[in-house]
C-alpha atoms as a PDB file:
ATOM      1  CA  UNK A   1     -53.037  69.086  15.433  1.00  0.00           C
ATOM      2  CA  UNK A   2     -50.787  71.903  14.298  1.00  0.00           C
ATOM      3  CA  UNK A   3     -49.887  73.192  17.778  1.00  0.00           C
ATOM      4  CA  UNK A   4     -46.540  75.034  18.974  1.00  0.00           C
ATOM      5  CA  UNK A   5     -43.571  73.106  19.357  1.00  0.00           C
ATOM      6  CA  UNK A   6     -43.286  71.768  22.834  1.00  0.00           C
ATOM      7  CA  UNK A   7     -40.315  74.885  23.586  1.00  0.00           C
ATOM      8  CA  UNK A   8     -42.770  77.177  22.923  1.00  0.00           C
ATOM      9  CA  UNK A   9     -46.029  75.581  24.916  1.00  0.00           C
ATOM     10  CA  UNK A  10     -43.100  75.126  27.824  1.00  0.00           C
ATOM     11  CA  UNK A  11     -42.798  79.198  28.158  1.00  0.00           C
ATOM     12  CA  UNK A  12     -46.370  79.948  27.184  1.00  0.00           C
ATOM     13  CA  UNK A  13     -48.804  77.941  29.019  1.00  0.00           C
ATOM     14  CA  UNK A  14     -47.085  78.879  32.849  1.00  0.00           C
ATOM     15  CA  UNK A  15     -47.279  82.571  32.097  1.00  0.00           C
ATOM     16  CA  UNK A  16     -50.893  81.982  31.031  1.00  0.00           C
ATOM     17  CA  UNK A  17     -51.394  80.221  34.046  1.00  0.00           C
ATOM     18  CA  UNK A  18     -49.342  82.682  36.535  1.00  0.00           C
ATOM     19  CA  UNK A  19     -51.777  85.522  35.873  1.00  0.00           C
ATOM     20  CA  UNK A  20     -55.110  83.010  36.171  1.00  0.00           C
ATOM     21  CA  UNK A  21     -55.954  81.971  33.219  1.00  0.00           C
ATOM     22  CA  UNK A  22     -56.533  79.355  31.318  1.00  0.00           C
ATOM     23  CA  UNK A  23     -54.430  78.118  28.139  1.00  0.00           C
ATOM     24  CA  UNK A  24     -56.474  76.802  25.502  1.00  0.00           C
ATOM     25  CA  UNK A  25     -54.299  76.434  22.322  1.00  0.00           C
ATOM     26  CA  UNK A  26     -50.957  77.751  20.934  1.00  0.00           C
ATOM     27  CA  UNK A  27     -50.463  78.153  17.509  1.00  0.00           C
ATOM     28  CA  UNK A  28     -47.068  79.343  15.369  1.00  0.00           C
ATOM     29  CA  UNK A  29     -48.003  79.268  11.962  1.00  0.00           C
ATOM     30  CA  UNK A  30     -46.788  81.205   8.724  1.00  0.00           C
ATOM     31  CA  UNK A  31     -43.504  81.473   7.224  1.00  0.00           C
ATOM     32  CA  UNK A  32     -43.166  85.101   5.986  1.00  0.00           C
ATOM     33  CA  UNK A  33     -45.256  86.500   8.457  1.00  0.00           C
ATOM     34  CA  UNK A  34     -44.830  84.139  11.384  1.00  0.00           C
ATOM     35  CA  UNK A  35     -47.369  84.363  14.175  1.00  0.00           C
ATOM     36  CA  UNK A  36     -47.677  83.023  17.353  1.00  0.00           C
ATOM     37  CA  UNK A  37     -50.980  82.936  18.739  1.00  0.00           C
ATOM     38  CA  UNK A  38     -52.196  82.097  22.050  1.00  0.00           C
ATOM     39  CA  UNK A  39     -56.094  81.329  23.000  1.00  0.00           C
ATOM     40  CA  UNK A  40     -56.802  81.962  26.969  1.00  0.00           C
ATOM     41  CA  UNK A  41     -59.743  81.667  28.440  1.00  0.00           C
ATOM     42  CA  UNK A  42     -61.649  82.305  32.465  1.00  0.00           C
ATOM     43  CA  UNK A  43     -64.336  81.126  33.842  1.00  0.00           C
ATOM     44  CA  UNK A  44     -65.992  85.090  33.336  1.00  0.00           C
ATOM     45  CA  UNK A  45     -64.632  84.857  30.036  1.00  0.00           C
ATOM     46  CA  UNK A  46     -61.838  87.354  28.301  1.00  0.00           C
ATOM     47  CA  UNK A  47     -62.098  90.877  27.511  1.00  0.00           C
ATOM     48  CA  UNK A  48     -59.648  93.171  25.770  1.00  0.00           C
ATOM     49  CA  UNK A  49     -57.656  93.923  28.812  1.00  0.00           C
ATOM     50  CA  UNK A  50     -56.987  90.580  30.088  1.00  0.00           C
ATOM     51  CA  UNK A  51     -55.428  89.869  26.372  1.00  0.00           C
ATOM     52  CA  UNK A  52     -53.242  92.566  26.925  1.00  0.00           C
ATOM     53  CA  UNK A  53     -52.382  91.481  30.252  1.00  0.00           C
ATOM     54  CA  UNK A  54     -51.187  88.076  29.130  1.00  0.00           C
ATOM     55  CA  UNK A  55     -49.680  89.137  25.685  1.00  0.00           C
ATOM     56  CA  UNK A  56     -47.084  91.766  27.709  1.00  0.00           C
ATOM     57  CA  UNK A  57     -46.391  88.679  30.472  1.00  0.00           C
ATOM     58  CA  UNK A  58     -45.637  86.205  27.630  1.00  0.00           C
ATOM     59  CA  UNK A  59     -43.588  88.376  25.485  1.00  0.00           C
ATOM     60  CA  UNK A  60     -41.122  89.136  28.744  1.00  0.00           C
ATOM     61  CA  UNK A  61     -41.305  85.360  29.392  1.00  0.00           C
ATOM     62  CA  UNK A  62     -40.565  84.725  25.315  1.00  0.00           C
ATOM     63  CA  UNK A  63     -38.076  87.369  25.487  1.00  0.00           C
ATOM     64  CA  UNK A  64     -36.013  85.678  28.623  1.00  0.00           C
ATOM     65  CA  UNK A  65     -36.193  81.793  27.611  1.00  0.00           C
ATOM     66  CA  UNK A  66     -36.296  82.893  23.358  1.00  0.00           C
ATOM     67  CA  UNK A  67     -37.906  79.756  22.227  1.00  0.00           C
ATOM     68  CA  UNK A  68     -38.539  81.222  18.552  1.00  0.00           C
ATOM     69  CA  UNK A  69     -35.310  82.532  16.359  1.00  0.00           C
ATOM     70  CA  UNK A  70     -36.160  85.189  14.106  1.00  0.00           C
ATOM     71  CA  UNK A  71     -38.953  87.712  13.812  1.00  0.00           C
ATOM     72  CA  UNK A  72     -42.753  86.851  14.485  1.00  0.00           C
ATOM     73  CA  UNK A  73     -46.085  89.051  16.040  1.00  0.00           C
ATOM     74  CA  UNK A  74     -47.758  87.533  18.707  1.00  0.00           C
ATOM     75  CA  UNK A  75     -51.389  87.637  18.998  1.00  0.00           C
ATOM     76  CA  UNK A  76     -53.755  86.880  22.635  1.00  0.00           C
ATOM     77  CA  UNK A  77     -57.825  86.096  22.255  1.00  0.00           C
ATOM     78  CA  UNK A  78     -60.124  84.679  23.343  1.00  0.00           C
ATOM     79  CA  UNK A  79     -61.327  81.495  21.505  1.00  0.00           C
ATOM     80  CA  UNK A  80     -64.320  82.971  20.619  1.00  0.00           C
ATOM     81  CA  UNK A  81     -67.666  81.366  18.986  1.00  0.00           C
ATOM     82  CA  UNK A  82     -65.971  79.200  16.997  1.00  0.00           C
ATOM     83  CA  UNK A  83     -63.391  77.831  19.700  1.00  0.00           C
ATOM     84  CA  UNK A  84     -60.529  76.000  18.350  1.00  0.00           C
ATOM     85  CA  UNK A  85     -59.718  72.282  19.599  1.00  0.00           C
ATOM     86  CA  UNK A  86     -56.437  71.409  20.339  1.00  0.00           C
ATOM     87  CA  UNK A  87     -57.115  68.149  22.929  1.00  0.00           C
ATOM     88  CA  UNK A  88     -58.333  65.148  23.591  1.00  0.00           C
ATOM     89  CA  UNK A  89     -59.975  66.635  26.612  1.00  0.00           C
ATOM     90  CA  UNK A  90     -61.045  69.707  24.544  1.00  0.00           C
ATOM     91  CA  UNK A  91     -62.310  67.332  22.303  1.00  0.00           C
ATOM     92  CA  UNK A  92     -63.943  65.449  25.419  1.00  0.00           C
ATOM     93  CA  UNK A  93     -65.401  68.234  26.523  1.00  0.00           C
ATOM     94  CA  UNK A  94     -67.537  69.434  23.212  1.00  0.00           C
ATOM     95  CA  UNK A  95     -69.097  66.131  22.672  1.00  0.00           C
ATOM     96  CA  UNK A  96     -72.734  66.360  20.898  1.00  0.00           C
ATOM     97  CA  UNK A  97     -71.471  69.321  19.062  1.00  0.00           C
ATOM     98  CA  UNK A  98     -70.703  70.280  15.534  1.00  0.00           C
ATOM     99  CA  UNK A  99     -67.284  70.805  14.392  1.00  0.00           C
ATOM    100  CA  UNK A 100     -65.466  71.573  11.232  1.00  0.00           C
ATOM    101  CA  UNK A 101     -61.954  70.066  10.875  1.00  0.00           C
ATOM    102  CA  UNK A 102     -59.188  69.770   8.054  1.00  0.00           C
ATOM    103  CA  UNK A 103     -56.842  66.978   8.208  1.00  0.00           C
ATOM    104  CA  UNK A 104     -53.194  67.293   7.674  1.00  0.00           C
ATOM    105  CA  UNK A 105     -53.254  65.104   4.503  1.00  0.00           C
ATOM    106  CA  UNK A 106     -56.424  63.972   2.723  1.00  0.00           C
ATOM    107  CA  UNK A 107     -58.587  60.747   3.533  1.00  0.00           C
ATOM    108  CA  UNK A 108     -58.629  57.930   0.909  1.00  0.00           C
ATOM    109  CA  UNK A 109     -61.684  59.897  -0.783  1.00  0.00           C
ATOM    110  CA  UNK A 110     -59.281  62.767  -1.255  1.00  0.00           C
ATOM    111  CA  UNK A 111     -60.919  65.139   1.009  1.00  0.00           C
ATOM    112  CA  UNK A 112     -59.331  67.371   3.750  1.00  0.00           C
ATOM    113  CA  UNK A 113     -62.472  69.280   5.026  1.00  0.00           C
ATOM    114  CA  UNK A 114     -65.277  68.016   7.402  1.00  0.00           C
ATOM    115  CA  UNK A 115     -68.200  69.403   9.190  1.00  0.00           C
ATOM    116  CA  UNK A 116     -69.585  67.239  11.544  1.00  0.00           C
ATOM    117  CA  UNK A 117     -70.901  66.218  14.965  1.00  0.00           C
ATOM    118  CA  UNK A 118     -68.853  65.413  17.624  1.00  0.00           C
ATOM    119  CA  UNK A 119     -70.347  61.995  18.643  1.00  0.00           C
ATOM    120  CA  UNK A 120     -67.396  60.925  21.031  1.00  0.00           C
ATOM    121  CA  UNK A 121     -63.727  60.608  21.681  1.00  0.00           C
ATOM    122  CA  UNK A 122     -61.377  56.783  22.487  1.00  0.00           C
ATOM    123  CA  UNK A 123     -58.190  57.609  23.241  1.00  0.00           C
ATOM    124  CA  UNK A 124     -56.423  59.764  20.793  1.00  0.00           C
ATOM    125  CA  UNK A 125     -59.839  59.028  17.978  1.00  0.00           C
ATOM    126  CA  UNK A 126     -62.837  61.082  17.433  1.00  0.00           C
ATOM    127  CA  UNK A 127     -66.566  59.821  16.002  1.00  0.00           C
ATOM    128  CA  UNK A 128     -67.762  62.657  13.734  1.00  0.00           C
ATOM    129  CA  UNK A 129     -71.595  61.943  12.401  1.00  0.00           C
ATOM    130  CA  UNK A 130     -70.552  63.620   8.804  1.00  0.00           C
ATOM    131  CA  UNK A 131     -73.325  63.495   6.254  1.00  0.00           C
ATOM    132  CA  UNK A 132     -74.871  60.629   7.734  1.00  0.00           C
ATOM    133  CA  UNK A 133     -72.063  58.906   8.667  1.00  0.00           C
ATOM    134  CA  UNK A 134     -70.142  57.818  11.489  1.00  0.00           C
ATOM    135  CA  UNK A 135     -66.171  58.245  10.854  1.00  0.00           C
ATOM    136  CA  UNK A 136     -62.972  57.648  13.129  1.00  0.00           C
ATOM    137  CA  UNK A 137     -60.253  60.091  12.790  1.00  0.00           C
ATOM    138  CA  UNK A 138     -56.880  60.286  15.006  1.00  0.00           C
ATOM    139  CA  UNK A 139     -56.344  63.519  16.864  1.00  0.00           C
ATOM    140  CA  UNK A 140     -52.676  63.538  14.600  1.00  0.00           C
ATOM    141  CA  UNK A 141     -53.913  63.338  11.556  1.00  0.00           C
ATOM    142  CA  UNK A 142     -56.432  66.375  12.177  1.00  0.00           C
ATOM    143  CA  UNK A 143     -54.500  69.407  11.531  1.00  0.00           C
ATOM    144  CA  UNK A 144     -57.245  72.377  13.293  1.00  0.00           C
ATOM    145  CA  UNK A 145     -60.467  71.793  14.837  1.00  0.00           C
ATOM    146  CA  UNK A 146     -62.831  74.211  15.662  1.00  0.00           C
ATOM    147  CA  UNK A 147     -66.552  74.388  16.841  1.00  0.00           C
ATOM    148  CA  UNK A 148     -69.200  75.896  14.956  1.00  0.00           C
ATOM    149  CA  UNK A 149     -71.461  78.176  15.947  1.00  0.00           C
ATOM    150  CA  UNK A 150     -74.860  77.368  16.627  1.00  0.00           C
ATOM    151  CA  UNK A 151     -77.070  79.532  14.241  1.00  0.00           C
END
């Protein structure tokens, strides 16, 4: 799963945390226009506000410990309708519902993308029912996982 490097998730996720939230994903992606971007979550849910909140207590906690060299724009939300999955427990937790993932590389078919359900998770491996079929992936070789939203 393309996730921040562990320097970065060691700053991030106790801020998160310290104001009562709950970390659900980091992500630094992009190489011209790098962003970091953090998904929280509560148990009420996240509004506008609490992103703010958390985006002004991780950029002092960013700006103290400097994990990241170089510019990048950080970005707070919620994870929204179509929640990104990051872990196994995520993953765990989402079971019996459909997903769309791309792995890093392709399979042996030469396909990257997938839209599935969620039928279970061993370990580090999902079951995904996709197109009538049951298939094993391992969490590393998917590179971003999200659910989709029931219609």
């Amino acid at each position: 799963m393309r996730q921040a490097s562990e320097a970065i998730r060691a700053v991030v996720e106790p801020a998160v945390a310290g104001l009562g939230y709950e970390c659900v994903g980091v992500e630094f992606t992009g190489s011209k226009r790098r962003v970091l971007r953090i998904y929280i979550d509560a148990p009420e849910g996240v509004g506008i506000d609490d992103c703010e909140q958390v985006s002004h207590q991780v950029s002092a906690a960013l700006d103290v410990e400097d994990p990241i060299r170089g510019e990048y724009h950080l970005e707070v939300s919620s994870p929204g309708l179509d929640r990104p999955l990051f872990t196994a427990d995520q993953f765990r937790r989402f079971v019996g519902e459909e997903i769309r993932f791309r792995l890093v590389v392709p399979d042996e078919e030469g396909r990257r993308k997938f839209r599935g359900r969620l039928l279970g998770i061993e370990g580090e491996t999902i079951e995904v029912e996709v197109e009538g079929e049951n298939r094993h992936f391992d969490l590393d070789t998917v590179e971003t996982a999200r659910l989709v939203p029931a219609e």
